[in-house]
Protein backbone atom coordinates (compact mmCIF):
# COMPACT_ATOMS: atom_id res chain seq x y z
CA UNK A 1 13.69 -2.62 -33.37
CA UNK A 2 10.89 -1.63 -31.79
CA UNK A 3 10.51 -2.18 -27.99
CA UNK A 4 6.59 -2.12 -27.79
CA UNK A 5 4.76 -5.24 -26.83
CA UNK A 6 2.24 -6.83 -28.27
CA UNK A 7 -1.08 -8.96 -28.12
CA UNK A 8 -0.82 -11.06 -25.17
CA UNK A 9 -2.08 -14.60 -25.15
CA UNK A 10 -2.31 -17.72 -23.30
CA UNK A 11 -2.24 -21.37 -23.72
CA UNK A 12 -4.33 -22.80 -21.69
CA UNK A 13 -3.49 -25.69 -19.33
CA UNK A 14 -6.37 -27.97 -19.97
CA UNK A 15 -7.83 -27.99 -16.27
CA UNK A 16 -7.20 -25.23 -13.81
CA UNK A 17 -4.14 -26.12 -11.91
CA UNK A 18 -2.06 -25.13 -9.34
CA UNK A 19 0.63 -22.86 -9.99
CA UNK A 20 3.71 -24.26 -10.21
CA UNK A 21 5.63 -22.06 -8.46
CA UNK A 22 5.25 -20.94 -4.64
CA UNK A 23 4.70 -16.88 -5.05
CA UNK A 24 1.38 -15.40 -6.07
CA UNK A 25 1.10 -14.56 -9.38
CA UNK A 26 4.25 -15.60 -10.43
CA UNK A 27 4.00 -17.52 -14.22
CA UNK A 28 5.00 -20.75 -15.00
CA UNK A 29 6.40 -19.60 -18.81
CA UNK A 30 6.89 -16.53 -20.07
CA UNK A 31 8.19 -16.04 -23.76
CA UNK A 32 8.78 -12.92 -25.57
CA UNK A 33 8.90 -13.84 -28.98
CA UNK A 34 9.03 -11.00 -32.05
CA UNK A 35 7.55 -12.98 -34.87
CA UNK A 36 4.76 -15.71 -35.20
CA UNK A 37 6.58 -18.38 -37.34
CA UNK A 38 8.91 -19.01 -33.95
CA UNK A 39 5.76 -18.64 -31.70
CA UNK A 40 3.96 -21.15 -33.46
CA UNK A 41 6.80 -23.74 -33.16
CA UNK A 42 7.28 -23.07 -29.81
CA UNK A 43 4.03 -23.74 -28.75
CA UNK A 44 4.19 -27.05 -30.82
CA UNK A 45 7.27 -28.36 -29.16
CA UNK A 46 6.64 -27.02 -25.68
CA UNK A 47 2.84 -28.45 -25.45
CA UNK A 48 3.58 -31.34 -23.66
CA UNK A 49 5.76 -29.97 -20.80
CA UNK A 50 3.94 -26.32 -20.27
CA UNK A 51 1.15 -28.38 -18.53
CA UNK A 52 0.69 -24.92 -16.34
CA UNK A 53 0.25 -22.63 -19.39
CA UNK A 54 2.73 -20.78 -21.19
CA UNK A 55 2.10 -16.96 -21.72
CA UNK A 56 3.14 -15.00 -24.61
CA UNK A 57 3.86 -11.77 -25.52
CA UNK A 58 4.81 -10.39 -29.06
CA UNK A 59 7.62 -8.54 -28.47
CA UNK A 60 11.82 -8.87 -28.00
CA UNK A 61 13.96 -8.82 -25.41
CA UNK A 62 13.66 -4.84 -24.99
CA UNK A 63 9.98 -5.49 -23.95
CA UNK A 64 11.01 -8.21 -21.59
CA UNK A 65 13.13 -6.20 -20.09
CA UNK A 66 10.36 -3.27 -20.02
CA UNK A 67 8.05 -5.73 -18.72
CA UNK A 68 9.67 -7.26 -15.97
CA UNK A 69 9.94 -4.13 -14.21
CA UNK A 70 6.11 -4.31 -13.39
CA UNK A 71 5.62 -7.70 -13.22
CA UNK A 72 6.51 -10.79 -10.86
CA UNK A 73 9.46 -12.90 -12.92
CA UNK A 74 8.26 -16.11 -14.12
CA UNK A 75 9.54 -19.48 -13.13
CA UNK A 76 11.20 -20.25 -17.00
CA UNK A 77 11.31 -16.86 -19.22
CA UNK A 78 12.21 -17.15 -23.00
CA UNK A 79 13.88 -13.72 -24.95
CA UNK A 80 13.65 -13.26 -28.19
CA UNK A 81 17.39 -10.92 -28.84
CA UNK A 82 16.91 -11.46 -32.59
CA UNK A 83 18.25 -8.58 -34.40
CA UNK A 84 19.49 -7.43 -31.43
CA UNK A 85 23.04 -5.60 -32.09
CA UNK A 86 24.24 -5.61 -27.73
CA UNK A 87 22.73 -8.99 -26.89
CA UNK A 88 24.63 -9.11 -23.96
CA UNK A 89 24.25 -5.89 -22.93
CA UNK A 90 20.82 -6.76 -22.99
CA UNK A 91 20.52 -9.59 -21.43
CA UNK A 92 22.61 -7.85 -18.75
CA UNK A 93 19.99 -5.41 -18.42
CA UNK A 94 17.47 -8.26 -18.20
CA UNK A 95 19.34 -9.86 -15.47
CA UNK A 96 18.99 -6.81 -12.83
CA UNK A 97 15.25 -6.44 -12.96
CA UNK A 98 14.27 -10.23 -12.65
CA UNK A 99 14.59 -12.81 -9.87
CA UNK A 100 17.74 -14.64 -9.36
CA UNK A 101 15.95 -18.16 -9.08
CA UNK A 102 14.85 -17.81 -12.47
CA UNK A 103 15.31 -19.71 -15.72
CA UNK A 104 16.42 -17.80 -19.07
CA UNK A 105 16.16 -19.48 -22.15
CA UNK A 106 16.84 -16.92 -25.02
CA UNK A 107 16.06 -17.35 -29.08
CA UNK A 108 18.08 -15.59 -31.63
CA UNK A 109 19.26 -15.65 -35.38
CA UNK A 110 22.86 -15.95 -35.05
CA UNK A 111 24.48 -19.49 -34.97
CA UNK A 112 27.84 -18.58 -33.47
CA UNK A 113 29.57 -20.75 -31.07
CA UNK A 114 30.83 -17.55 -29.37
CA UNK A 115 27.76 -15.88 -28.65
CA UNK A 116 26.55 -19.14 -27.54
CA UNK A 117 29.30 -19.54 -24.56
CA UNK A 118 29.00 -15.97 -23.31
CA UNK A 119 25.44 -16.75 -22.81
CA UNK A 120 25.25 -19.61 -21.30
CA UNK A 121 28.85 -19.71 -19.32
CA UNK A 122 29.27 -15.94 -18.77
CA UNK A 123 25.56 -15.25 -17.85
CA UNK A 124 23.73 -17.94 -16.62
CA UNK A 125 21.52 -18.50 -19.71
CA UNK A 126 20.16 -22.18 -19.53
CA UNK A 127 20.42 -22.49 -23.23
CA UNK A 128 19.88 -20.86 -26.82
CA UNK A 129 18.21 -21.75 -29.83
CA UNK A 130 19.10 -20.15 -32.93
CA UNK A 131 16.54 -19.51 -35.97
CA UNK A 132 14.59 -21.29 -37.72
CA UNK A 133 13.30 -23.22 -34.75
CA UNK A 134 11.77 -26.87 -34.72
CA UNK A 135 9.32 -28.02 -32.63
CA UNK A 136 11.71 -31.65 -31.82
CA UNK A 137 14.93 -28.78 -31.27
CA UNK A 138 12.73 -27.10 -28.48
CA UNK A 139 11.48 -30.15 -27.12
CA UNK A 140 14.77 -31.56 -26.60
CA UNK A 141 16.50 -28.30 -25.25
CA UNK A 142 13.78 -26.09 -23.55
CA UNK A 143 11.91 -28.85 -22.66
CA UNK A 144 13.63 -30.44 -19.64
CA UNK A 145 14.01 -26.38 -17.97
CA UNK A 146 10.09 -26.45 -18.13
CA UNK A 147 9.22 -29.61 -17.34
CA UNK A 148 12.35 -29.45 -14.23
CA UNK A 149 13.84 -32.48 -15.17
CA UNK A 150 17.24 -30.42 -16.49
CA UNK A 151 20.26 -31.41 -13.83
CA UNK A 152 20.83 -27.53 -11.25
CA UNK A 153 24.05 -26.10 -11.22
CA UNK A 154 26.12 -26.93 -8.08
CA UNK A 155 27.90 -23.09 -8.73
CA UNK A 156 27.26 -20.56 -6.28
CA UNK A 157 24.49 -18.42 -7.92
CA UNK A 158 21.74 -15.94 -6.80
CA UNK A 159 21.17 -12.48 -4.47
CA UNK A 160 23.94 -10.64 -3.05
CA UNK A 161 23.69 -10.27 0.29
CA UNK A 162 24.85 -7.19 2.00
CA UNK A 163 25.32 -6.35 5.72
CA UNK A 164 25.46 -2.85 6.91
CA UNK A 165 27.28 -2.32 10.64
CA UNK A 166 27.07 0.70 12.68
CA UNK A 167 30.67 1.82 14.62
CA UNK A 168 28.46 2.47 17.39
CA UNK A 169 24.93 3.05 18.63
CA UNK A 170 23.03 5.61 16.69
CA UNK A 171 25.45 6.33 14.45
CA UNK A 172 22.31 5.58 11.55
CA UNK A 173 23.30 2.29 10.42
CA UNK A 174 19.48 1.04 11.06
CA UNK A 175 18.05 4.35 9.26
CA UNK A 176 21.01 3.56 6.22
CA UNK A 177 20.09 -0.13 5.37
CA UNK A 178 16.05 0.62 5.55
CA UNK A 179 16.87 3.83 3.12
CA UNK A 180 19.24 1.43 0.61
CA UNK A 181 17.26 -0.91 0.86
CA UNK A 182 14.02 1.36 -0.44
CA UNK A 183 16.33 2.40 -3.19
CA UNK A 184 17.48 -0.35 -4.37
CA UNK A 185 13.64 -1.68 -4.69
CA UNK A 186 12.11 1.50 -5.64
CA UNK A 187 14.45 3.35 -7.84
CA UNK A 188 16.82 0.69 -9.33
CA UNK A 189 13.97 -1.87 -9.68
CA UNK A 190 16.04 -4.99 -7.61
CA UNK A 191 13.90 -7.41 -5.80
CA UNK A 192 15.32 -6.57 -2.34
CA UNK A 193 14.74 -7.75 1.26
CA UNK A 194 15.75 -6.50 4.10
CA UNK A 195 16.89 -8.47 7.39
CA UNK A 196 16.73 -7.24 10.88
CA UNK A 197 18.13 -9.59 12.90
CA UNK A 198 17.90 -7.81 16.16
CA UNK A 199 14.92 -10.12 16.98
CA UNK A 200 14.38 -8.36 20.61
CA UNK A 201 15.02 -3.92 19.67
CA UNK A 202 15.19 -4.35 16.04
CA UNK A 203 13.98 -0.75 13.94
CA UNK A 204 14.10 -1.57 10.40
CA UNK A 205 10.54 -2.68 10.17
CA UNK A 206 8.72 0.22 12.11
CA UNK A 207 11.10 2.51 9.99
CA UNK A 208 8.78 1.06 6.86
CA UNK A 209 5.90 0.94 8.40
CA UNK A 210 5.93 -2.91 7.88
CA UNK A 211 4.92 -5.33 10.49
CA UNK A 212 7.31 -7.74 12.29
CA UNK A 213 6.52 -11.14 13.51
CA UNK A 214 7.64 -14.81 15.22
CA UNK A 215 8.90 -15.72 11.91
CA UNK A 216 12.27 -14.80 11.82
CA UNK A 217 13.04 -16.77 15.13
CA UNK A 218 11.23 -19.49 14.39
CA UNK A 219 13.39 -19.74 10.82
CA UNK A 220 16.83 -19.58 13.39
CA UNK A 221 15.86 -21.73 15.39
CA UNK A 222 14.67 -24.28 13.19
CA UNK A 223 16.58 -24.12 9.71
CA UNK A 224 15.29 -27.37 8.42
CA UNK A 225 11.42 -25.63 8.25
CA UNK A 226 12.99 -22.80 6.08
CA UNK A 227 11.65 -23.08 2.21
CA UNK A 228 10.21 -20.94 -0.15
CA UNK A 229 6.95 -21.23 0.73
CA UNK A 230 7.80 -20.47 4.71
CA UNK A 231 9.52 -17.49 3.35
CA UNK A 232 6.26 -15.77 1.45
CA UNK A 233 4.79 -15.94 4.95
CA UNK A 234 7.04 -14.02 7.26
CA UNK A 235 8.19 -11.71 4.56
CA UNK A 236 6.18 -8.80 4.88
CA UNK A 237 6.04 -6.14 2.21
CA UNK A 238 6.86 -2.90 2.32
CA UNK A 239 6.66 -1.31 -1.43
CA UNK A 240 7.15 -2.78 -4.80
CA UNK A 241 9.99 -5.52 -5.04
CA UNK A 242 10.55 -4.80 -1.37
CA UNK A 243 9.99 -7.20 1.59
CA UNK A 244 11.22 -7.07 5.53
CA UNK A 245 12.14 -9.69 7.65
CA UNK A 246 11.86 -8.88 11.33
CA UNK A 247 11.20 -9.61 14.97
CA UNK A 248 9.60 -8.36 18.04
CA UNK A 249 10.50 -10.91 20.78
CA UNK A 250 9.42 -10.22 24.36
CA UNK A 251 12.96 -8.72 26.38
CA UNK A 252 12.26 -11.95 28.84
CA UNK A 253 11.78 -14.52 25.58
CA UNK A 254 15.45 -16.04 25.26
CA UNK A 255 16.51 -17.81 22.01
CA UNK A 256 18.28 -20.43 21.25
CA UNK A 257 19.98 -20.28 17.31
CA UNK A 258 20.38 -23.35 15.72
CA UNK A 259 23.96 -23.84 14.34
CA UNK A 260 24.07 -22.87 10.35
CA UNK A 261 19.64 -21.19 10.83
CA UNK A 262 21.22 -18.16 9.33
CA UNK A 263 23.08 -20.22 6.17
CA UNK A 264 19.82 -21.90 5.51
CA UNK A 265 17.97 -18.85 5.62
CA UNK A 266 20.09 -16.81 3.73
CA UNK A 267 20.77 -19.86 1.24
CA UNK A 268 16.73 -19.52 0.44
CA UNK A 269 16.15 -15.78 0.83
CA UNK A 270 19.15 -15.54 -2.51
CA UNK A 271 16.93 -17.46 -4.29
CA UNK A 272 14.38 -15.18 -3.96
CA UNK A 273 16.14 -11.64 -4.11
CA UNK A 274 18.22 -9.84 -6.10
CA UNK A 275 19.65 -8.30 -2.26
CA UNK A 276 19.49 -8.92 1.01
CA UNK A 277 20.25 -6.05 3.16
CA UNK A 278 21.45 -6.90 6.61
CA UNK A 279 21.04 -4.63 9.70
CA UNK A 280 23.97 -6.11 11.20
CA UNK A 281 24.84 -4.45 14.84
CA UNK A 282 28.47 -6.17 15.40
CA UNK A 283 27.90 -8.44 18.38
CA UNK A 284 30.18 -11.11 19.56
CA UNK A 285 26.94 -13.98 19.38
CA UNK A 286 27.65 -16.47 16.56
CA UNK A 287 24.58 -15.55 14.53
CA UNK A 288 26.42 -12.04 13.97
CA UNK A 289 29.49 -13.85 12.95
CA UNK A 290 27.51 -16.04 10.51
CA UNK A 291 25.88 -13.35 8.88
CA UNK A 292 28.88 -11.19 8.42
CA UNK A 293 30.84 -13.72 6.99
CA UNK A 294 28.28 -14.69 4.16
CA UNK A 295 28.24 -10.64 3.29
CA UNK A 296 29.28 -10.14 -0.27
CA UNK A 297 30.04 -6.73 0.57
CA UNK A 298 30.05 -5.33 3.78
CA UNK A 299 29.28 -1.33 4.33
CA UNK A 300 30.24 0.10 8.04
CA UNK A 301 28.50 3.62 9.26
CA UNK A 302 30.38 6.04 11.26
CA UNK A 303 30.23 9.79 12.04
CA UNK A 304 32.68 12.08 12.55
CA UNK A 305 33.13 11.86 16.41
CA UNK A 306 36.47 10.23 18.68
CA UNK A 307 34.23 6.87 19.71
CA UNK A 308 32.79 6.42 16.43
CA UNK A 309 35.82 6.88 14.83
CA UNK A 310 38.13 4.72 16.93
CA UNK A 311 35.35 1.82 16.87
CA UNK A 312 35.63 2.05 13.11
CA UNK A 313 39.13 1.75 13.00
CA UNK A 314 38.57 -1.78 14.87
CA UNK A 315 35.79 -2.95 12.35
CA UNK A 316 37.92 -2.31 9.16
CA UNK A 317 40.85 -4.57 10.46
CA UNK A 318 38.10 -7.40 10.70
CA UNK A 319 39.79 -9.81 8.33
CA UNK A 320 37.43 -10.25 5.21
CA UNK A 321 34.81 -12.90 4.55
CA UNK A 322 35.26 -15.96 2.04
CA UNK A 323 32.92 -14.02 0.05
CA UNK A 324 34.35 -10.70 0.02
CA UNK A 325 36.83 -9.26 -2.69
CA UNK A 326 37.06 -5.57 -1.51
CA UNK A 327 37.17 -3.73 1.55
CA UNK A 328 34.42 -2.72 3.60
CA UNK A 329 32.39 0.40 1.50
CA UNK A 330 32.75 3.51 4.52
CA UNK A 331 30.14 5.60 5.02
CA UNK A 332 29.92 8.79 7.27
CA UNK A 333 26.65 9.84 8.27
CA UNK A 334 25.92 13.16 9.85
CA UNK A 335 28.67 15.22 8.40
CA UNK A 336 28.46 19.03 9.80
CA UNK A 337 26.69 17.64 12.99
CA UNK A 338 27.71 20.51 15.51
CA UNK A 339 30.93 19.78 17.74
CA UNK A 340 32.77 16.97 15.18
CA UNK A 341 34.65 16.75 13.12
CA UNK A 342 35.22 17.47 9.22
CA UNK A 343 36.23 14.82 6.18
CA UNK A 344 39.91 15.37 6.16
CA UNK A 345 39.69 14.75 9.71
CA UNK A 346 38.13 11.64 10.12
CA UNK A 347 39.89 10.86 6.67
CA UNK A 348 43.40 11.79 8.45
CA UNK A 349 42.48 9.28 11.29
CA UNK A 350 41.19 6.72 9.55
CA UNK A 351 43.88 7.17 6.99
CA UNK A 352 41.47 5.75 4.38
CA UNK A 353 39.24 7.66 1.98
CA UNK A 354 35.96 8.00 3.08
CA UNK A 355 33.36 6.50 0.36
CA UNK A 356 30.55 8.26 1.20
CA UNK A 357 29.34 11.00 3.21
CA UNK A 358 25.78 11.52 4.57
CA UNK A 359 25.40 15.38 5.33
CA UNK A 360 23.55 15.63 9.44
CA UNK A 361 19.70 16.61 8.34
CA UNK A 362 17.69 15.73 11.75
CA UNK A 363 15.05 17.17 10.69
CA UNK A 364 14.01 15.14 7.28
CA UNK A 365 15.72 12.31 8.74
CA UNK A 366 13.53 12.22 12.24
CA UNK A 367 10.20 12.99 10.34
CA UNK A 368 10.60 10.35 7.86
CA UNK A 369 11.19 8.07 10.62
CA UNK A 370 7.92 9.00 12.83
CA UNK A 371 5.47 8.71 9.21
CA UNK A 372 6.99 5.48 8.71
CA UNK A 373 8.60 6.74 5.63
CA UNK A 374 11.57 6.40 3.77
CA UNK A 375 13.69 9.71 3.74
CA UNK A 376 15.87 8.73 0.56
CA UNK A 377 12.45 9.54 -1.21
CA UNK A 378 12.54 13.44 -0.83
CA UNK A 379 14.87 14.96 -2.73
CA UNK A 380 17.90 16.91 -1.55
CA UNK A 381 21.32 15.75 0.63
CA UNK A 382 20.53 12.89 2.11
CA UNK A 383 18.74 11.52 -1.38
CA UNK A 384 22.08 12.16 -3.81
CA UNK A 385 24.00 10.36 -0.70
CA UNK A 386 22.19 7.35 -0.73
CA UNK A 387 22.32 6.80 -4.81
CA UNK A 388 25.84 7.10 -4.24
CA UNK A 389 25.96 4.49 -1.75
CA UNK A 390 23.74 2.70 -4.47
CA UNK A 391 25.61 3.04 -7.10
CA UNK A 392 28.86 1.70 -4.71
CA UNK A 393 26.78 -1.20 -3.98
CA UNK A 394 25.28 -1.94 -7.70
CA UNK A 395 28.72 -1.16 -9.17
CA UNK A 396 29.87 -5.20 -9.17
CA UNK A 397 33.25 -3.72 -11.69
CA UNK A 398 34.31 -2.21 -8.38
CA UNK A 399 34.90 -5.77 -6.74
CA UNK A 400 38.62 -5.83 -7.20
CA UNK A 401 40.77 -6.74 -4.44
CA UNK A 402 42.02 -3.83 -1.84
CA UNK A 403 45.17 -4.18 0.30
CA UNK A 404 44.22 -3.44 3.84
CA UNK A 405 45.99 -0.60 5.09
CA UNK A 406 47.28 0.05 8.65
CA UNK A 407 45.31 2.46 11.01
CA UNK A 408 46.48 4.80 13.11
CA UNK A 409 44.74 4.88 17.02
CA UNK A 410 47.85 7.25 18.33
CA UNK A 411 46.77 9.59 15.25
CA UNK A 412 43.54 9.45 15.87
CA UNK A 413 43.82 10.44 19.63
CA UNK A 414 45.65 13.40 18.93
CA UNK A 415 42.96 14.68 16.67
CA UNK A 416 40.62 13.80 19.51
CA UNK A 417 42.82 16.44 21.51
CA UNK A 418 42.01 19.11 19.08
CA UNK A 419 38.56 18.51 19.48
């Protein structure tokens, strides 16, 4: 089928309203629809509900997909997968370049019971029409998703959320969550945020060039403020389908965190983004706790060096979150750094592979950092390191549970002997 899209057009609203949703630019409807019989009946039986317009596009789920990678996701988006041979694979595809808040209501030609659970139970699709359509069918079924009157699941959905802890200071931790974080927006096409919550020496934002602000303390301190709308203002952008969250307290400012400020705030940021990247230094305050334990996956930074090393071993016994189903993903950062140590060492000590390994370029890692500029986006060593790391993190097949093995301190002393 062909994955070009066609003429574009709009129904208009009657009077010039008020977007429904909270971002900029974001659509009310979107449909993708591949032939004008369907459009035609859509329109018909969605004219009473789409009272803030309902764009479409002739075209199938291939140029949704295409689409969405260039433009903000809509509030309700209809697919058109007729003909389509993978429909899941599709919509799978679908589902990594569009936000997790959103509505998918898909149109095919297949009336099969089967196809109809895997959509809706085993992807989140809010429903499915098959071919012909009626105007009264959509009414009924697409209807109450437009109009917001259909009943919200009570399951667990939307962004993972991923902290990233250093072993110890300057081990790169901050310069490894700004760099996945770019990738993940920039190269895999993920709406992605990323969270400093170091509200007082916090890095991640200058490292972007992106501004920090009172926002982020204000949302800890007071969780009940924290909406959608709150969160368009203190998220600052950074590059396309990438936002930072960050501080800049005065050293003499204290704070007071309001018991569950970082559930709320992470509770609304999923609905927003595909991931949230945490700069997570481990401290033993209670916000730390709180945002480790909501991690989906956790990824600790090392280097090959006896404190880094032993502090790592202490991190990795950290019992898992509620959320987590596999270890923590290691990563050691500024392999062939002069006086440490090699893989099978610290692999010896830690006796646990290492996941992956970040080879010790000062150089394009210090200059990125004083433009203001990501260093995963020149290519060479430290670029193929961090799509591994990506590919870790985007590889959700990989969640299987890991048995925690025991760690060897006396072991790792000895190597620090040799050193």
């Amino acid at each position: 089928m062909p994955d070009d899209v066609g003429a574009r057009t709009t129904t208009p609203s009657g009077q010039a309203a008020e977007s429904s949703s909270a971002r900029t630019g974001r659509a009310a409807v979107l449909a993708f629809i591949s032939d004008p019989e369907s459009e035609a009946v859509l329109r018909q039986g969605l004219e009473k509900v789409a009272q803030d317009g309902m764009e479409v596009i002739r075209g199938n789920g291939r140029a949704a997909v295409a689409a969405l990678r260039k433009i903000p996701s809509p509030r309700v988006l209809i697919v058109d997968i007729t003909g389509e041979e993978q429909p899941l694979s599709l919509l799978g595809a679908l589902s990594e370049v569009v936000e997790p808040d959103i509505r998918v209501l898909v149109v095919g030609d297949r009336q099969d019971m089967t196809l109809y659970r895997q959509l809706t139970r085993g992807l989140g699709v809010a429903e499915y029409l098959f071919k012909p359509l009626s105007a009264e069918v959509v009414a009924q079924h697409f209807g109450q998703y437009i109009s917001g009157s259909a009943a919200i699941s009570t399951q667990p959905t939307g962004g993972r959320i991923i902290s990233i802890t250093g072993s110890c200071g300057g081990c790169g931790a901050t310069t490894v969550a700004v760099n996945l974080a770019w990738h993940l927006a920039a190269d895999a096409s993920r709406h992605t945020v990323l969270l400093d919550p170091n509200l007082y020496t916090g890095t991640a934002a200058m490292l972007l060039s992106a501004r920090s602000g009172a926002g982020l303390r204000t949302a800890l301190e007071t969780p009940q403020r924290v909406d959608e709308l709150f969160l368009e203002r203190i998220a600052q952008p950074a590059a396309d389908r990438l936002a930072v969250i960050a501080g800049e307290e005065k050293l003499t400012d204290p704070t007071v965190f309001a018991p569950g400020g970082a559930d709320r705030l992470l509770q609304v940021l999923r609905q927003r983004y595909n991931y949230i990247i945490v700069d997570l230094p481990f401290t033993s305050q209670p916000i730390t706790r709180e945002l480790m334990e909501h991690a989906r996956q956790r990824i600790l930074v090392t280097e090959p060096t006896l404190p880094a090393l032993r502090d790592a071993i202490r991190l990795l016994a950290l019992p898992m979150g509620a959320q987590q189903s596999r270890r923590p993903v290691l990563v050691l950062n500024k392999l062939g750094a002069p006086g440490t140590m090699g893989v099978n060492e610290a692999e010896d000590a830690l006796q646990q592979k290492i996941d992956v390994c970040i080879p010790f370029l000062p150089r394009q890692v210090n200059t990125a950092a004083m433009l203001g500029k990501p260093a995963v986006a020149t290519p060479g060593g430290f670029r193929d390191a961090l799509h591994q790391l990506g590919r870790e993190v985007t590889a959700f097949s990989a969640d299987v549970p890991v048995s925690r093995r025991s760690f060897s301190l006396s072991k790792l002393l000895r190597l620090g002997d040799k050193t």
